[in-house]
C-alpha atoms as a PDB file:
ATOM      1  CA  UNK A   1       0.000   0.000   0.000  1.00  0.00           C
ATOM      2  CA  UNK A   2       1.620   3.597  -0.793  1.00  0.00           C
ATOM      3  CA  UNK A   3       0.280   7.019  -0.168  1.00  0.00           C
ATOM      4  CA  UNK A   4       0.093   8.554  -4.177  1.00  0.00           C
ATOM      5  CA  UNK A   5      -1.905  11.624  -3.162  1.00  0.00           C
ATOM      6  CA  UNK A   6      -3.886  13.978  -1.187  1.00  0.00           C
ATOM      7  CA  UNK A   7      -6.747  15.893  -2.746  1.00  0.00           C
ATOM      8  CA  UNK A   8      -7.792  19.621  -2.380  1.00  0.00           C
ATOM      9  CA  UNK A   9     -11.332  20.301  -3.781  1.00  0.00           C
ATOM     10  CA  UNK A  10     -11.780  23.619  -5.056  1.00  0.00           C
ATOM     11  CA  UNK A  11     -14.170  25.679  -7.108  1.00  0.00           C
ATOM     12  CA  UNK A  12     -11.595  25.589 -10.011  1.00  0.00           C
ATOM     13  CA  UNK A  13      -9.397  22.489  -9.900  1.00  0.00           C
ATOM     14  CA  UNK A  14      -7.595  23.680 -13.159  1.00  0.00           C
ATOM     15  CA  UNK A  15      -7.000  27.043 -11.491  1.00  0.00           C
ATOM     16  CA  UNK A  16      -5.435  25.709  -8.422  1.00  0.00           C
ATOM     17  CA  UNK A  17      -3.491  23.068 -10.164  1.00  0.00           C
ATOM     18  CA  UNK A  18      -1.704  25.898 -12.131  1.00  0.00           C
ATOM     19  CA  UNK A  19      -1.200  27.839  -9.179  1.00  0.00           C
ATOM     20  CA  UNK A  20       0.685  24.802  -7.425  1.00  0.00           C
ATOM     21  CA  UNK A  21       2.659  24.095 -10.391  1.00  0.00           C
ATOM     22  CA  UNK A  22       4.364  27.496 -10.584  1.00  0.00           C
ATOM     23  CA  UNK A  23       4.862  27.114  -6.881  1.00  0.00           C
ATOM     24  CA  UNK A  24       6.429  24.240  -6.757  1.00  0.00           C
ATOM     25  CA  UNK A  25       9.420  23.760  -9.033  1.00  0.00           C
ATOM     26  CA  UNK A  26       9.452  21.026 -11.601  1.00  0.00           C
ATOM     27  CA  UNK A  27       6.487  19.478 -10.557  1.00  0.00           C
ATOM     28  CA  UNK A  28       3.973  18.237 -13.887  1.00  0.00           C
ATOM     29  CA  UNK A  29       0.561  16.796 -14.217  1.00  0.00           C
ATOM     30  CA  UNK A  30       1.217  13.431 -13.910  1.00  0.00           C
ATOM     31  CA  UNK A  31       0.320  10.886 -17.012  1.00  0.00           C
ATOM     32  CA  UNK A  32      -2.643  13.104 -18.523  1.00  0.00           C
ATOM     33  CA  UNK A  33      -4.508  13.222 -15.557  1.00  0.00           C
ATOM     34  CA  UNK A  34      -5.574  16.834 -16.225  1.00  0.00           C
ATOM     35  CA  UNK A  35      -9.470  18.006 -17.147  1.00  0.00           C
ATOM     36  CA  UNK A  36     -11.401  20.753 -16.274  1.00  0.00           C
ATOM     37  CA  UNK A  37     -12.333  19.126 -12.859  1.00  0.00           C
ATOM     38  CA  UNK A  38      -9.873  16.841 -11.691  1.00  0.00           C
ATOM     39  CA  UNK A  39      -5.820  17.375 -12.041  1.00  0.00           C
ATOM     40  CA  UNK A  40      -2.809  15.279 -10.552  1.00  0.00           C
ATOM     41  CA  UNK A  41       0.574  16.961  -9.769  1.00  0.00           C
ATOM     42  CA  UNK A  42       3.809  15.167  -8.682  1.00  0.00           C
ATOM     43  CA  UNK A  43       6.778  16.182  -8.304  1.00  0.00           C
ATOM     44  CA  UNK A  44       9.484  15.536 -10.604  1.00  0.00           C
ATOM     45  CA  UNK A  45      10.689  11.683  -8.639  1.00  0.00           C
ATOM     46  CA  UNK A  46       7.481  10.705  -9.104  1.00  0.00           C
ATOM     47  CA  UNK A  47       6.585  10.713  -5.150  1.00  0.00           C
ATOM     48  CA  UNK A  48       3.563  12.119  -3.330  1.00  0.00           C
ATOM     49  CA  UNK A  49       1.567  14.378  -5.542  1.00  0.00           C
ATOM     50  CA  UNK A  50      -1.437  16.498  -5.440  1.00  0.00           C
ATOM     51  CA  UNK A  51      -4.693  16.354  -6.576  1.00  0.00           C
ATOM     52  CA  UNK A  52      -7.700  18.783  -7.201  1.00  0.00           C
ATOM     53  CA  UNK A  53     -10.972  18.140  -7.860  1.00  0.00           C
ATOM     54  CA  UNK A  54     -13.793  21.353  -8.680  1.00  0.00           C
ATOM     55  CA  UNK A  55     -16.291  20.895  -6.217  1.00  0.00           C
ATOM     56  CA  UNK A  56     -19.381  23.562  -7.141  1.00  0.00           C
ATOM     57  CA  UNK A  57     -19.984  23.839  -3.203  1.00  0.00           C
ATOM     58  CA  UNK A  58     -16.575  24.108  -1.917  1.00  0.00           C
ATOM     59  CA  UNK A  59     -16.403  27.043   1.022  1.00  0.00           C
ATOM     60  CA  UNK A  60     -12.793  27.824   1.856  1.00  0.00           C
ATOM     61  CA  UNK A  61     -11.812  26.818   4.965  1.00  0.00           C
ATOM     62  CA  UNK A  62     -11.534  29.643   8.382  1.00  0.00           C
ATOM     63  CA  UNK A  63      -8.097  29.915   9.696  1.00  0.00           C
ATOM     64  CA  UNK A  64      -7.635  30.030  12.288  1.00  0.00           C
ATOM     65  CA  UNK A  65     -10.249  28.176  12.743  1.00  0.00           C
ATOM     66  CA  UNK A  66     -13.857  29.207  14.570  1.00  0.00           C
ATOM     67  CA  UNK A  67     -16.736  27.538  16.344  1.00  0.00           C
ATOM     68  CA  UNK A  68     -19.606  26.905  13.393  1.00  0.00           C
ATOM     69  CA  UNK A  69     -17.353  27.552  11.176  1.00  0.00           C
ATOM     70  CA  UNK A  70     -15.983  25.589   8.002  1.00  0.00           C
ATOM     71  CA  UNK A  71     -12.971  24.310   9.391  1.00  0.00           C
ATOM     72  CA  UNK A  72     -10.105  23.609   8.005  1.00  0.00           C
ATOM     73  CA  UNK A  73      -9.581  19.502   7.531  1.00  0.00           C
ATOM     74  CA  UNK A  74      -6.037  19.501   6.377  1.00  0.00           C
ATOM     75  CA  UNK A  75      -3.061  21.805   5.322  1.00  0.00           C
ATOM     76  CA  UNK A  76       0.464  21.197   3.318  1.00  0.00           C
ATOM     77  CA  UNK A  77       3.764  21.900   5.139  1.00  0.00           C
ATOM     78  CA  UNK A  78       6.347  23.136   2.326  1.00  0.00           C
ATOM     79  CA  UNK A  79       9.896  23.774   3.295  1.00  0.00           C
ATOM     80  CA  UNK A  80      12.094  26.430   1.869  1.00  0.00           C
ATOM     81  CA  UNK A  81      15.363  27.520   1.438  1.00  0.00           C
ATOM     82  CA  UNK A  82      15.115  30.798   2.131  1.00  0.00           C
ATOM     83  CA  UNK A  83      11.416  31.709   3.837  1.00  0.00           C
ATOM     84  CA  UNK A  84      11.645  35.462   2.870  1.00  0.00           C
ATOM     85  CA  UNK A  85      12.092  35.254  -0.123  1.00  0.00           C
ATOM     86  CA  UNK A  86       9.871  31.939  -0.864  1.00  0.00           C
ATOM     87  CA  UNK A  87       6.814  33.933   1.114  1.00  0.00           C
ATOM     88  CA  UNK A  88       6.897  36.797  -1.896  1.00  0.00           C
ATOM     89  CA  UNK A  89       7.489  34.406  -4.101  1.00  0.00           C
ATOM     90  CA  UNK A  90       4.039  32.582  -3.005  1.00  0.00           C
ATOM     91  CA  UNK A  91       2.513  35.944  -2.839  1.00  0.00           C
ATOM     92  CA  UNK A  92       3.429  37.182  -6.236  1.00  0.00           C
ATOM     93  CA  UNK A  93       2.130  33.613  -7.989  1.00  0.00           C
ATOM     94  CA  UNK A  94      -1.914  34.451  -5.855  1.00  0.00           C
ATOM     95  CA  UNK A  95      -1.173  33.391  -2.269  1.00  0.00           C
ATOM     96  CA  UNK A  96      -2.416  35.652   0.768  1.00  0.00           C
ATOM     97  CA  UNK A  97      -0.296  35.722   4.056  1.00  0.00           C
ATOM     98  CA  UNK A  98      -3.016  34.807   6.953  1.00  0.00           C
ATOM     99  CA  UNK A  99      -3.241  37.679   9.257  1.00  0.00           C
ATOM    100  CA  UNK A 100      -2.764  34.992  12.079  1.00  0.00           C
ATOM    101  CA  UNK A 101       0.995  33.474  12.605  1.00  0.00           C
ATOM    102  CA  UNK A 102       1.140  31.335  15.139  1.00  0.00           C
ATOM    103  CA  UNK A 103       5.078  31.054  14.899  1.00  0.00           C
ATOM    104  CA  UNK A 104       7.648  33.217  14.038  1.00  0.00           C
ATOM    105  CA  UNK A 105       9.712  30.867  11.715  1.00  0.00           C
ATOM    106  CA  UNK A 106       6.827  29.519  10.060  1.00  0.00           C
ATOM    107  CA  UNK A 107       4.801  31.401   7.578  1.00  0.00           C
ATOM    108  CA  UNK A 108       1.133  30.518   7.512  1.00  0.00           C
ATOM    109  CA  UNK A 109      -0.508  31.844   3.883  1.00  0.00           C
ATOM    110  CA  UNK A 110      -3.678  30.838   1.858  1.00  0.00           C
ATOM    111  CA  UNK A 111      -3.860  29.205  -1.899  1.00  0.00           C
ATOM    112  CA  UNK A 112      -5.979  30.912  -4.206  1.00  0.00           C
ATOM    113  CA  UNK A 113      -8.654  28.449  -2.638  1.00  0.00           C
ATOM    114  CA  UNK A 114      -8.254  29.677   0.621  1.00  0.00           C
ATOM    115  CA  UNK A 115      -6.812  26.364   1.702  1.00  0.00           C
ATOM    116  CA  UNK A 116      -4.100  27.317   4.292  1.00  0.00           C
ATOM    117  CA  UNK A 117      -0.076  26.210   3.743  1.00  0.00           C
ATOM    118  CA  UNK A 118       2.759  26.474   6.198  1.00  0.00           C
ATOM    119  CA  UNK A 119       6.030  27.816   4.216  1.00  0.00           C
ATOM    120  CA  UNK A 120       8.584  26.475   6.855  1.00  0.00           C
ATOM    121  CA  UNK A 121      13.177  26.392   6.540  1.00  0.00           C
ATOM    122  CA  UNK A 122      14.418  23.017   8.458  1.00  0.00           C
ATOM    123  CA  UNK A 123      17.367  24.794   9.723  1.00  0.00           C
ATOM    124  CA  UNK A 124      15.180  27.303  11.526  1.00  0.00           C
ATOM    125  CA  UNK A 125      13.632  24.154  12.968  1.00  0.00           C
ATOM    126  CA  UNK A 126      16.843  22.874  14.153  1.00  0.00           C
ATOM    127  CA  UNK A 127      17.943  26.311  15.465  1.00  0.00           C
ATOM    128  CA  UNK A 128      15.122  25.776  18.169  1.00  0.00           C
END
C-alpha cells in the first residue's frame, strides 16, 4: 500500500493546479490526468503528488479556525530555502499571508482556494 496523493477540492481544480505548479518547481501533471475538474501533480521523482478536484460547493476553509465555522480539515507543510524570499514568491504567484501566525519561523498563507499552507526552513527548525 503507498500514499500517491492527497486531494484539495476547489471551485476551479484547473486554477489551483496551475497555481501549485508554478509554486512548486518542476512538478507536472502526472500521465494526462488533467481536465477541467480533476488534475494530478507530482513532483518531478514521481513521489507524493497532489490532486484537485472542482467541487461547485466548496467554502474555503476559516483559519484560524472558529466555532460553526468551516474548518479547516487539512493543510500542506512546504519547506524552503530561504522563507523570505519563498513567502513573496508565493505571494506574487496568488497566495495571501493569513493575518494569524502562530510562529515566528513559520509562515502561515492561503492558496488561491483559501486552503491554508505552512512555508517552513528546516534549519530554523533545528535552530530551536
Amino acid at each position: 500500500m503507498r500514499l500517491t496523493a492527497a486531494t484539495l477540492d476547489a471551485p476551479d481544480a484547473r486554477a489551483l493546479a496551475d497555481f501549485y505548479l508554478r509554486l512548486l518547481p518542476g512538478w507536472r501533471v502526472w500521465r494526462g490526468e488533467d481536465g477541467p475538474d480533476w488534475v494530478h501533480i507530482r513532483p518531478p521523482d514521481g513521489g507524493t503528488g497532489l490532486s484537485f478536484q472542482t467541487e461547485p460547493a466548496y467554502r474555503p476553509p476559516l483559519w484560524p479556525s472558529a466555532p460553526d465555522r468551516q474548518q479547516m480539515m487539512m493543510h500542506l507543510d512546504i519547506e524552503v530555502d530561504d522563507l523570505a524570499a519563498e513567502t513573496a514568491r508565493a505571494v506574487a504567484e496568488g497566495a495571501r499571508l493569513a493575518a494569524f501566525q502562530p510562529q515566528g519561523d513559520v509562515r502561515v498563507l492561503l492558496d488561491p482556494a483559501g486552503h491554508p499552507f505552512c512555508l517552513y526552513t528546516e534549519r530554523d527548525r533545528q535552530a530551536q
